[in-house]
Protein backbone atom coordinates (compact mmCIF):
# COMPACT_ATOMS: atom_id res chain seq x y z
CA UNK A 1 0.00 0.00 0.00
CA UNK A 2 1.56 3.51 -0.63
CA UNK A 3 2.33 5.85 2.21
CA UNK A 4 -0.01 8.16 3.45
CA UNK A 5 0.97 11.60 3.64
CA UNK A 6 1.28 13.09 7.34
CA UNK A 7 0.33 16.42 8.61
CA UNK A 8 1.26 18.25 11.31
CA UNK A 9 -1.50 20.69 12.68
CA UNK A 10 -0.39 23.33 15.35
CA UNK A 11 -2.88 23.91 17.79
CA UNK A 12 -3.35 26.39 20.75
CA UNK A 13 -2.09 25.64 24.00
CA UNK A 14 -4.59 24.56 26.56
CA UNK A 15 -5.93 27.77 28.96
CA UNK A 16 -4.30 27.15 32.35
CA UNK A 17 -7.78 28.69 33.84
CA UNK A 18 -11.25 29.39 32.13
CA UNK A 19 -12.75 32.42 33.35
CA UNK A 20 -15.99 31.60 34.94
CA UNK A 21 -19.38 32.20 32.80
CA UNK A 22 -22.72 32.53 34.31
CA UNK A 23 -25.86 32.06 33.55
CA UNK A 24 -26.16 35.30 33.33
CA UNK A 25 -24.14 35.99 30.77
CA UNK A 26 -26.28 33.53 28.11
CA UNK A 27 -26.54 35.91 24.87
CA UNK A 28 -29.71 35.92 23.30
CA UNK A 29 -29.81 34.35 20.00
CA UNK A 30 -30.27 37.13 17.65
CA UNK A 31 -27.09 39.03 19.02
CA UNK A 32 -24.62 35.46 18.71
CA UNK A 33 -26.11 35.05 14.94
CA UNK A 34 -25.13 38.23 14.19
CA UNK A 35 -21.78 38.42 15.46
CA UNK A 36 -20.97 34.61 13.91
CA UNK A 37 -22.05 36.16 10.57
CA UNK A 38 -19.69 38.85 10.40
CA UNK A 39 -17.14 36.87 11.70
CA UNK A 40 -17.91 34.18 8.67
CA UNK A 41 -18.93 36.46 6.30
CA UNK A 42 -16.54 35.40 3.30
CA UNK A 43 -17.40 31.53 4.01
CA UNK A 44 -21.19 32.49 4.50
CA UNK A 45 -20.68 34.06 0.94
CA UNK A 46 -18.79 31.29 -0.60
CA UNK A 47 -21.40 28.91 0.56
CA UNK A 48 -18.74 26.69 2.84
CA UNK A 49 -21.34 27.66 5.62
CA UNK A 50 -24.51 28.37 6.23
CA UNK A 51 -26.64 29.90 9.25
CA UNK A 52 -30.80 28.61 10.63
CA UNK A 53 -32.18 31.27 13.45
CA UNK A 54 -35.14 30.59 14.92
CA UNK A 55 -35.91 32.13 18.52
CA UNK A 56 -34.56 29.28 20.82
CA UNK A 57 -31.22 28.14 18.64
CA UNK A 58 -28.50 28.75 16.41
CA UNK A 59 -27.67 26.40 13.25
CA UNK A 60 -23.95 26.73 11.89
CA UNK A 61 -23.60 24.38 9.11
CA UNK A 62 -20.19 23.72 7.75
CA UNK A 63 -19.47 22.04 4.49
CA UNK A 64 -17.63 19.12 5.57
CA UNK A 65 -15.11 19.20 2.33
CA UNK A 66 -14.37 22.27 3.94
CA UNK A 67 -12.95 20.26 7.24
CA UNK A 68 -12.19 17.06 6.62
CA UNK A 69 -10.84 15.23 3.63
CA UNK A 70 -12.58 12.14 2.27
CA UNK A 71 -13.49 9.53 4.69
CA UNK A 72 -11.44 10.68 7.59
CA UNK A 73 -12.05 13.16 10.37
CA UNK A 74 -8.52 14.60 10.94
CA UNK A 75 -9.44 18.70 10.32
CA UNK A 76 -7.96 20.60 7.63
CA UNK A 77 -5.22 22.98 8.13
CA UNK A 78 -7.45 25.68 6.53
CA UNK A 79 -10.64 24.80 9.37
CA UNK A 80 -8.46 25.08 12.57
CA UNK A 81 -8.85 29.04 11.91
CA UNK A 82 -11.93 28.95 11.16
CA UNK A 83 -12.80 27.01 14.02
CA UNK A 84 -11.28 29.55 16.36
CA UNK A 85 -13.40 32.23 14.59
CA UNK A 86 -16.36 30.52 16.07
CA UNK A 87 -14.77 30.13 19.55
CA UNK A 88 -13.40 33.55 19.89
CA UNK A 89 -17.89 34.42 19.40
CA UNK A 90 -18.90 31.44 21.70
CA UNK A 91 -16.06 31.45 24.32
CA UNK A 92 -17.38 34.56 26.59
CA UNK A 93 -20.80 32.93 26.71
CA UNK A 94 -22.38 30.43 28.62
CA UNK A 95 -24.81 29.25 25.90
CA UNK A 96 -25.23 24.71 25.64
CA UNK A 97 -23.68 23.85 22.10
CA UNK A 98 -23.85 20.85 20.40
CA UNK A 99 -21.84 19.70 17.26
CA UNK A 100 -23.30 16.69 15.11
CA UNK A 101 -21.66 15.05 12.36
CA UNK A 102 -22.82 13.97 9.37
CA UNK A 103 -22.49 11.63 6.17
CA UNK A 104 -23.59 10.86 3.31
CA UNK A 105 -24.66 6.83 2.16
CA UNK A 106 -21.91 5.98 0.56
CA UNK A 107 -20.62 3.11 2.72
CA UNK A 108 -16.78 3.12 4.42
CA UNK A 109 -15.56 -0.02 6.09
CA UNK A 110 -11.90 0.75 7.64
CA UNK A 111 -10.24 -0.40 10.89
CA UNK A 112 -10.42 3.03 12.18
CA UNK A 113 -14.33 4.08 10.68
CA UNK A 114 -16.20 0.56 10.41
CA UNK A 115 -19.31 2.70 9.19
CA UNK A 116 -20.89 5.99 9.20
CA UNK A 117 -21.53 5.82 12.43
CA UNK A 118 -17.98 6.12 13.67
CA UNK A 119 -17.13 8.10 11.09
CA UNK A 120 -19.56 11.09 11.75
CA UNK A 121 -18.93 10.61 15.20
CA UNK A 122 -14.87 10.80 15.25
CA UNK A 123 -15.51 14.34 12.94
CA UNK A 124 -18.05 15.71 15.86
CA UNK A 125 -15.54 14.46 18.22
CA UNK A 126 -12.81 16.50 16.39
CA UNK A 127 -14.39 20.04 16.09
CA UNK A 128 -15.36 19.57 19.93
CA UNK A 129 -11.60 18.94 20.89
CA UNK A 130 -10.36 21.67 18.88
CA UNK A 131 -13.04 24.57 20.10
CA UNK A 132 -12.01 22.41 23.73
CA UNK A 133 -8.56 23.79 23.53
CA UNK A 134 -9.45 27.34 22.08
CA UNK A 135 -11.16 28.07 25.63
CA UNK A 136 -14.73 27.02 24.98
CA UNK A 137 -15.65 25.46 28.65
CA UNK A 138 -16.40 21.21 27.91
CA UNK A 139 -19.23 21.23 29.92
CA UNK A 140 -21.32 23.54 27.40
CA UNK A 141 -20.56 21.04 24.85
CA UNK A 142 -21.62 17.33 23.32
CA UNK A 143 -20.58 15.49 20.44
CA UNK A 144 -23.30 13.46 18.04
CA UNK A 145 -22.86 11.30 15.02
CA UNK A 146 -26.02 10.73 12.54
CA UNK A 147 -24.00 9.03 10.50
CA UNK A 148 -25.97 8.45 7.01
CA UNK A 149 -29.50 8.88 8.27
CA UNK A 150 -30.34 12.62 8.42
CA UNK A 151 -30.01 13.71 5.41
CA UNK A 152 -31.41 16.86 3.93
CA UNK A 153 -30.69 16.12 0.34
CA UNK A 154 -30.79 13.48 -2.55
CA UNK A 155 -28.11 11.09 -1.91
CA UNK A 156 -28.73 10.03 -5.46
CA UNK A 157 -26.93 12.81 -7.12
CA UNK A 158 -23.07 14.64 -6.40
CA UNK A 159 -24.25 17.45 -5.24
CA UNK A 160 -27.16 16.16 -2.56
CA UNK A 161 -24.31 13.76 -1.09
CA UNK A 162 -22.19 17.24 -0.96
CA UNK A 163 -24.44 18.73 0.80
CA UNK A 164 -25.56 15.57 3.29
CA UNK A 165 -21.42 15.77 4.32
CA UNK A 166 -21.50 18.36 6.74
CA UNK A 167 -21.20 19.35 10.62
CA UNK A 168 -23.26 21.41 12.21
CA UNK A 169 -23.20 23.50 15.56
CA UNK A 170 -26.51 24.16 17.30
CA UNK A 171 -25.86 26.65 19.91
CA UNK A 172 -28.72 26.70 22.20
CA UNK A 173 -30.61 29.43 23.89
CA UNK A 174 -30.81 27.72 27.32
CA UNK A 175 -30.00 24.55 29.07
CA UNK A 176 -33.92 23.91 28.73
CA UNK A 177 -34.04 24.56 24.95
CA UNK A 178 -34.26 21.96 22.26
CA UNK A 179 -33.34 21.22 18.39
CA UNK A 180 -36.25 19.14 17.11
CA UNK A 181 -34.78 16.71 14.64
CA UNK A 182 -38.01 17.46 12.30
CA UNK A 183 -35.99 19.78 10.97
CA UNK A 184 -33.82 17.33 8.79
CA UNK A 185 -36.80 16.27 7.28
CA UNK A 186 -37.99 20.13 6.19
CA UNK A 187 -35.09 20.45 4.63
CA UNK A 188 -35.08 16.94 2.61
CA UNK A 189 -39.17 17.54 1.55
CA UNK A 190 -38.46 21.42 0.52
CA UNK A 191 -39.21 21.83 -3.39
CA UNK A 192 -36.01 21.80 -5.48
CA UNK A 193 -37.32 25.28 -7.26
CA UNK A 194 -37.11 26.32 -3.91
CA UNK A 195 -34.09 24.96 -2.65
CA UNK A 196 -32.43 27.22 -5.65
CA UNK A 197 -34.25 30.33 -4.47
CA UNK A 198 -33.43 29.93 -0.92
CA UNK A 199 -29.54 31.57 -0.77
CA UNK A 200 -27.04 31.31 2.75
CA UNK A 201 -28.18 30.56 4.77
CA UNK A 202 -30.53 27.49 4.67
CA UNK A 203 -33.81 28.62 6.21
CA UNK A 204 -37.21 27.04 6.64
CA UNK A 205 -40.55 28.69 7.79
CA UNK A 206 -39.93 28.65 11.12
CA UNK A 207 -36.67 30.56 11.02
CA UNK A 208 -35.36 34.02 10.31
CA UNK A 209 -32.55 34.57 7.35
CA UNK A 210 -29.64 35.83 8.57
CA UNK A 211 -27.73 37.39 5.89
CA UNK A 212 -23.72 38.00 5.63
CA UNK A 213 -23.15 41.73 5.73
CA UNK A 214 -22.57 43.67 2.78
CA UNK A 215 -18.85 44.04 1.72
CA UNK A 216 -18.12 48.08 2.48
CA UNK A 217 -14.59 47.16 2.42
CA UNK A 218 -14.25 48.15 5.82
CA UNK A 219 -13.43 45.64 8.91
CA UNK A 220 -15.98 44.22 10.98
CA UNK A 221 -15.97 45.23 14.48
């Protein structure tokens, strides 16, 4: 078998002490959705991610081409940045967040990733060690694999398995709220005509569209 290549990722040094975050420090919603979409406005543009608002919880879908490469769940040079763009938003806050992996149906049988299962798993697993050791407290956070069976598009076709590879962060608005998983299926019934019309981010009825900011060619705050 030929080599694999080798990479070698630097990442930050564990905090020696978190500052303590209350309760009441929880954000609301609208004011982290906002911040995470200037922060990610060039990705939110390039459609590598894409942001659901609804009242009670935040959606931050990432591309998972954009992370990982192909059937492993070792992050991307390019992501660990991006990564600590998120954490630098969610760090001073005390909000739940959950990361879930996802795949698409194409089936992987390796010593390391014996299905989808482990597979989606090991990426959630990933992102949460990495925001981990840029400061976000562990006890806010929880790692979930779907593996193959929440998809929100066609696994018949490229593009729908493109967009059934992804992770997602669902930052929460309490320690009471909850993500139904309904949602998956919304996205998989919505009409392709309006799947086109519907740009970044991904929204369904129940949500408000939160829009990157326009390009002034000034810095964000």
């Amino acid at each position: 078998k030929p080599e694999l290549p080798t990479f070698e990722i630097e990442l930050p040094e564990l905090p020696k002490e978190r500052p303590p975050v209350t309760e009441q420090s929880l954000r609301t919603i609208n004011e982290i959705s906002q911040q995470l979409s200037s922060a990610l406005a060039d990705l939110i543009n390039n459609e590598d991610v894409s942001i659901k608002q609804t009242e009670d919880w935040l959606e931050v879908e990432i591309n998972s081409n954009f992370l990982f490469a192909s059937g492993d769940a070792r992050l991307a040079r390019e992501a660990v940045p991006v990564i600590g763009q998120i954490a630098d938003v969610l760090a001073p806050v005390a909000n739940p967040l959950q990361v879930e992996g996802f795949t698409d149906d194409q089936p992987i049988n390796t010593p390391r990733f014996p299905s989808n299962w482990e597979l989606s798993a090991a990426r959630a697993a990933s992102v949460v060690n990495l925001l981990d050791r840029f400061g976000i407290e562990p006890g806010r956070m929880s790692a979930i694999g779907y593996g193959e069976f929440k998809p929100i598009a066609d696994n018949e076709t490229e593009a729908g398995r493109q967009k059934n590879r992804r992770v997602v962060l669902v930052i929460l608005g309490s320690q009471e709220s909850r993500r139904t998983l309904e949602v998956f299926d919304e996205q998989l019934n919505r009409p392709a005509s309006e799947e086109q019309r519907i740009r970044t981010p991904i929204t369904d009825n129940l949500s408000q569209p939160l829009l990157a900011p326009a390009n002034t060619g000034e810095n964000a705050p």
